[in-house]
N, C-alpha and C. Protein backbone atom coordinates (compact mmCIF):
# COMPACT_ATOMS: atom_id res chain seq x y z
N UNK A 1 9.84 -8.81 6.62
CA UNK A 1 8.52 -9.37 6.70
C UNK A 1 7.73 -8.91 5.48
N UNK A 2 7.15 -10.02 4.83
CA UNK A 2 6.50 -9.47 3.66
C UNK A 2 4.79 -9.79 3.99
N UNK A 3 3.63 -8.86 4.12
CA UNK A 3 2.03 -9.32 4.31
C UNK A 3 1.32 -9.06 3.13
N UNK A 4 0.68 -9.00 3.02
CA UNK A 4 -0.61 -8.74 1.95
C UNK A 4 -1.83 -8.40 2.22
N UNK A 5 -2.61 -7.27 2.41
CA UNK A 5 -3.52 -6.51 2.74
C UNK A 5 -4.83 -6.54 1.62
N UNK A 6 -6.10 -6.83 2.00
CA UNK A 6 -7.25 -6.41 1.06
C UNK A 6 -7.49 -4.98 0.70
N UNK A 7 -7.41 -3.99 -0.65
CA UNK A 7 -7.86 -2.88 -0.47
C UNK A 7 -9.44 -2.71 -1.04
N UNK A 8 -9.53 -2.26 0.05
CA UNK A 8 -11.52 -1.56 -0.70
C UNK A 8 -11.70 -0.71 -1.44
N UNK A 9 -11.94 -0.48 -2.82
CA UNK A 9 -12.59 0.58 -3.61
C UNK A 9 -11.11 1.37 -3.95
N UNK A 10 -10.23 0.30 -4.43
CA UNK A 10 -9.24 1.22 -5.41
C UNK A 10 -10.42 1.62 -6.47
N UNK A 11 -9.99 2.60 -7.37
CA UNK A 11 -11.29 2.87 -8.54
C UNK A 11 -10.43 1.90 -9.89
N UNK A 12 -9.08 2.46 -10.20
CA UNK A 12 -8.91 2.18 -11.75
C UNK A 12 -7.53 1.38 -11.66
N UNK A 13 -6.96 0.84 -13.13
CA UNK A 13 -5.78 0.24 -12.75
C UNK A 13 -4.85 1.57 -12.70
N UNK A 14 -5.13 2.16 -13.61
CA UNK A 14 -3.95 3.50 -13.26
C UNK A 14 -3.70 4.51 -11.78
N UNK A 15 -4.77 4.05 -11.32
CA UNK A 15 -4.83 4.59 -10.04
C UNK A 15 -3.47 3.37 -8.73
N UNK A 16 -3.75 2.38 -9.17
CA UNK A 16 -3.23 1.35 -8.13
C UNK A 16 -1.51 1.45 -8.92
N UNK A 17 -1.71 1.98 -10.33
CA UNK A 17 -0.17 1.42 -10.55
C UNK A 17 0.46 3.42 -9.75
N UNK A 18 -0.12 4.43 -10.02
CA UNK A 18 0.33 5.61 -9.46
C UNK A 18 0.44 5.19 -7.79
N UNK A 19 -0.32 4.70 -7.40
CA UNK A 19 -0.60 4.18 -5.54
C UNK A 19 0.81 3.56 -5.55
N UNK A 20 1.48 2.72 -6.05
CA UNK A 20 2.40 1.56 -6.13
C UNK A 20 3.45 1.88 -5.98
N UNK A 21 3.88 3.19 -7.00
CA UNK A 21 5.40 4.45 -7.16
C UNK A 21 5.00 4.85 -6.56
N UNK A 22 4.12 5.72 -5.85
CA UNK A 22 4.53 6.07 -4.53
C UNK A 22 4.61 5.99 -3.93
N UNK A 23 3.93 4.33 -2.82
CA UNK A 23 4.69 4.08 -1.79
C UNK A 23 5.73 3.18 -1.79
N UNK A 24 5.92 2.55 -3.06
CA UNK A 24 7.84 2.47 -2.98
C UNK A 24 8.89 3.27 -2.57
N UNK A 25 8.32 4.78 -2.79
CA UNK A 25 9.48 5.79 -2.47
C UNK A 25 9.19 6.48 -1.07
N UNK A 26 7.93 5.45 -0.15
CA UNK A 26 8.00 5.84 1.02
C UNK A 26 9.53 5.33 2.09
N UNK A 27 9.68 6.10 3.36
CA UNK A 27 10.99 5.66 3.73
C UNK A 27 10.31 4.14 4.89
N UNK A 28 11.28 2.92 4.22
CA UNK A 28 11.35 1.85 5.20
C UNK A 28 10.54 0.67 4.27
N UNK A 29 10.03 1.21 3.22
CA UNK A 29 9.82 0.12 2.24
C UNK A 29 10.43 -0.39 1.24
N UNK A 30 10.62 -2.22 1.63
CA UNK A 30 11.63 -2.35 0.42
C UNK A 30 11.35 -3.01 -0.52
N UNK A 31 9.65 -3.17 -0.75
CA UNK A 31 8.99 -3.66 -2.13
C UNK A 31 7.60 -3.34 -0.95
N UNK A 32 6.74 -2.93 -2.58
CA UNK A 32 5.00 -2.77 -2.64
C UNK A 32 4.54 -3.40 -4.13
N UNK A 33 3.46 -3.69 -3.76
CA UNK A 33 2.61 -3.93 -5.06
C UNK A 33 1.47 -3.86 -4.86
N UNK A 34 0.40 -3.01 -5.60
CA UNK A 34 -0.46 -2.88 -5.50
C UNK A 34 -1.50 -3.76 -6.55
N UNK A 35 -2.14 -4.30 -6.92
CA UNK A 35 -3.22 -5.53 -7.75
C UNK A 35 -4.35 -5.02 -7.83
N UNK A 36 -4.82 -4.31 -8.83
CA UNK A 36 -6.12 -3.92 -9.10
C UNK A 36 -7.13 -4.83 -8.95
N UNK A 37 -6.31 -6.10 -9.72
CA UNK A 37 -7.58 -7.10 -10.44
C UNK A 37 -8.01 -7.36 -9.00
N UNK A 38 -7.08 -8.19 -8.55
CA UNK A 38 -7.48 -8.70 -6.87
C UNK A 38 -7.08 -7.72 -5.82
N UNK A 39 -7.55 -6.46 -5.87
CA UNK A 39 -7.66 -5.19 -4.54
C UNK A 39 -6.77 -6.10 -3.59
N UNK A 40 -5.50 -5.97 -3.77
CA UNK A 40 -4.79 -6.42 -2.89
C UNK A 40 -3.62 -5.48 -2.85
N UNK A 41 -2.88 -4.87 -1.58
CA UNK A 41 -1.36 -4.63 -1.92
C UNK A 41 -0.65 -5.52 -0.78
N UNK A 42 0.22 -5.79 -1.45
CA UNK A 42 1.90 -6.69 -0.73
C UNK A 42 2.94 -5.72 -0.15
N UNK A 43 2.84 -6.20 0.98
CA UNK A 43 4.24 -5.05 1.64
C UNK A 43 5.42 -5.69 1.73
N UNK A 44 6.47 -5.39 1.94
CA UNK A 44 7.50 -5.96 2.45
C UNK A 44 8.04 -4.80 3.20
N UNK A 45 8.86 -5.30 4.44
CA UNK A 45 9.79 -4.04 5.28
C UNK A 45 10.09 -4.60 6.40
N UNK A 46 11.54 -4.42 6.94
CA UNK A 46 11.94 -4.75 7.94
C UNK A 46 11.18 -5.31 8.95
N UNK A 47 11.30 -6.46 9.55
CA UNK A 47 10.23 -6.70 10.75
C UNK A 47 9.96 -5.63 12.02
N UNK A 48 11.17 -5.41 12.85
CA UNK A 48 11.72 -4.38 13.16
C UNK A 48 10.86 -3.12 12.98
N UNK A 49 11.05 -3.01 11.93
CA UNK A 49 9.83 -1.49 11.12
C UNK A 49 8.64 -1.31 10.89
N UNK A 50 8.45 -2.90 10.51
CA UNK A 50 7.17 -3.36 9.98
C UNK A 50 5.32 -2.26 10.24
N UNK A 51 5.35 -2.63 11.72
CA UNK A 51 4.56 -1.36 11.67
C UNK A 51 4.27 -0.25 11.69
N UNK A 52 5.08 0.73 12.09
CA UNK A 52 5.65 2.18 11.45
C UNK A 52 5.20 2.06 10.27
N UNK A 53 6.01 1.19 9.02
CA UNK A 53 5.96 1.24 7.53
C UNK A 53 4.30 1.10 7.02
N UNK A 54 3.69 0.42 7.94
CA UNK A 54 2.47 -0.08 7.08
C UNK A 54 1.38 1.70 7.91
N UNK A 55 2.12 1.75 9.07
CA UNK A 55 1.20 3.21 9.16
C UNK A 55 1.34 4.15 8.38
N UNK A 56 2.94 4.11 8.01
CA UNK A 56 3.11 5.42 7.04
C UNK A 56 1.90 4.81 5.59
N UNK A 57 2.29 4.11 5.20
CA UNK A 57 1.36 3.31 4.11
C UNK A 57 -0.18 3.09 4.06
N UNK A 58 -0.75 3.30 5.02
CA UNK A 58 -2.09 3.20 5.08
C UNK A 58 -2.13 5.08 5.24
N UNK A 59 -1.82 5.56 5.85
CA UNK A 59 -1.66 7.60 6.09
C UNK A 59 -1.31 7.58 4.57
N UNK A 60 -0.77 7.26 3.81
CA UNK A 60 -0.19 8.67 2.30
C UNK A 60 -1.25 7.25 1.58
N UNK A 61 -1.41 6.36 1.54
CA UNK A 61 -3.20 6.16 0.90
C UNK A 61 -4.32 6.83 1.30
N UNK A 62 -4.39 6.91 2.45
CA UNK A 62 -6.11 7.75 2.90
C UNK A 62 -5.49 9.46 2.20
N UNK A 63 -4.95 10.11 1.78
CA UNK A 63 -4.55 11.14 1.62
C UNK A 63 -4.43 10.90 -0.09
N UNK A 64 -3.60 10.20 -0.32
CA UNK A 64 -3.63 10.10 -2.28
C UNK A 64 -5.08 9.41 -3.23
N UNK A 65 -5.87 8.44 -2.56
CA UNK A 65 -6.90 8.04 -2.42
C UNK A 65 -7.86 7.59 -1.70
N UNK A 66 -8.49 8.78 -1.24
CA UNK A 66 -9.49 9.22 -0.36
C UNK A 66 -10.62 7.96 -0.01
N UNK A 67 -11.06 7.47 -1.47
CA UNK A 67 -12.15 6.35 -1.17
C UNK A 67 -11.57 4.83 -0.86
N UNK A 68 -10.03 4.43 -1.31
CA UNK A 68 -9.52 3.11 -0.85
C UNK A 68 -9.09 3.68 0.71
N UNK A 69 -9.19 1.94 1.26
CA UNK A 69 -9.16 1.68 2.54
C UNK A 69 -8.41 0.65 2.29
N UNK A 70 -7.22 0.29 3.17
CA UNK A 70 -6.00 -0.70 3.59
C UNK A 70 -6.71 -1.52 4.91
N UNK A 71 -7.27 -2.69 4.34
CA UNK A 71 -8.43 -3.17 5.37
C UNK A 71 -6.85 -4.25 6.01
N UNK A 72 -6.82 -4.11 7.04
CA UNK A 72 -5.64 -4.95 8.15
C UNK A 72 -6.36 -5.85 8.74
C-alpha cells in the first residue's frame, strides 16, 4: 500500500531530505519520500503492516523533528 500524508512545518529542504534516510531505514518500510516544496511524505509498506509502519513513522518524526506533524 502506498499513501501520501500532508506534513506541517517541515523547516528546510535539508531537514526533509535527513527525515527521508531515516525513515527508509525504519523496519517495514519499503519506500519514503519526503517533499519539502509540497510538505508532503509518500509511504509505501505492506498492507498487512501498513499501520504499525506509519506509527513507527509518525513516533521517530515527532522525536527527529519536534515542530513537523504527519497530519493523517
Amino acid at each position: 500500500m502506498k499513501k501520501s500524508f500532508k506534513l506541517d512545518e517541515i523547516d528546510c529542504v535539508n531537514c526533509a531530505r535527513e527525515l527521508q534516510d531515516a525513515l527508509s531505514e525504519l523496519e517495514g518500510v519499503k519506500s519514503v519520500s519526503v517533499n519539502f516544496m509540497t510538505q508532503k511524505l509518500t509511504l509505501e509498506a505492506d498492507d498487512a503492516e501498513f499501520d504499525d509502519v506509519l506509527d513507527r513513522v509518525v513516533a521517530y518524526t515527532a522525536d527527529a523533528e519536534p515542530d513537523c506533524e504527519i497530519i493523517r
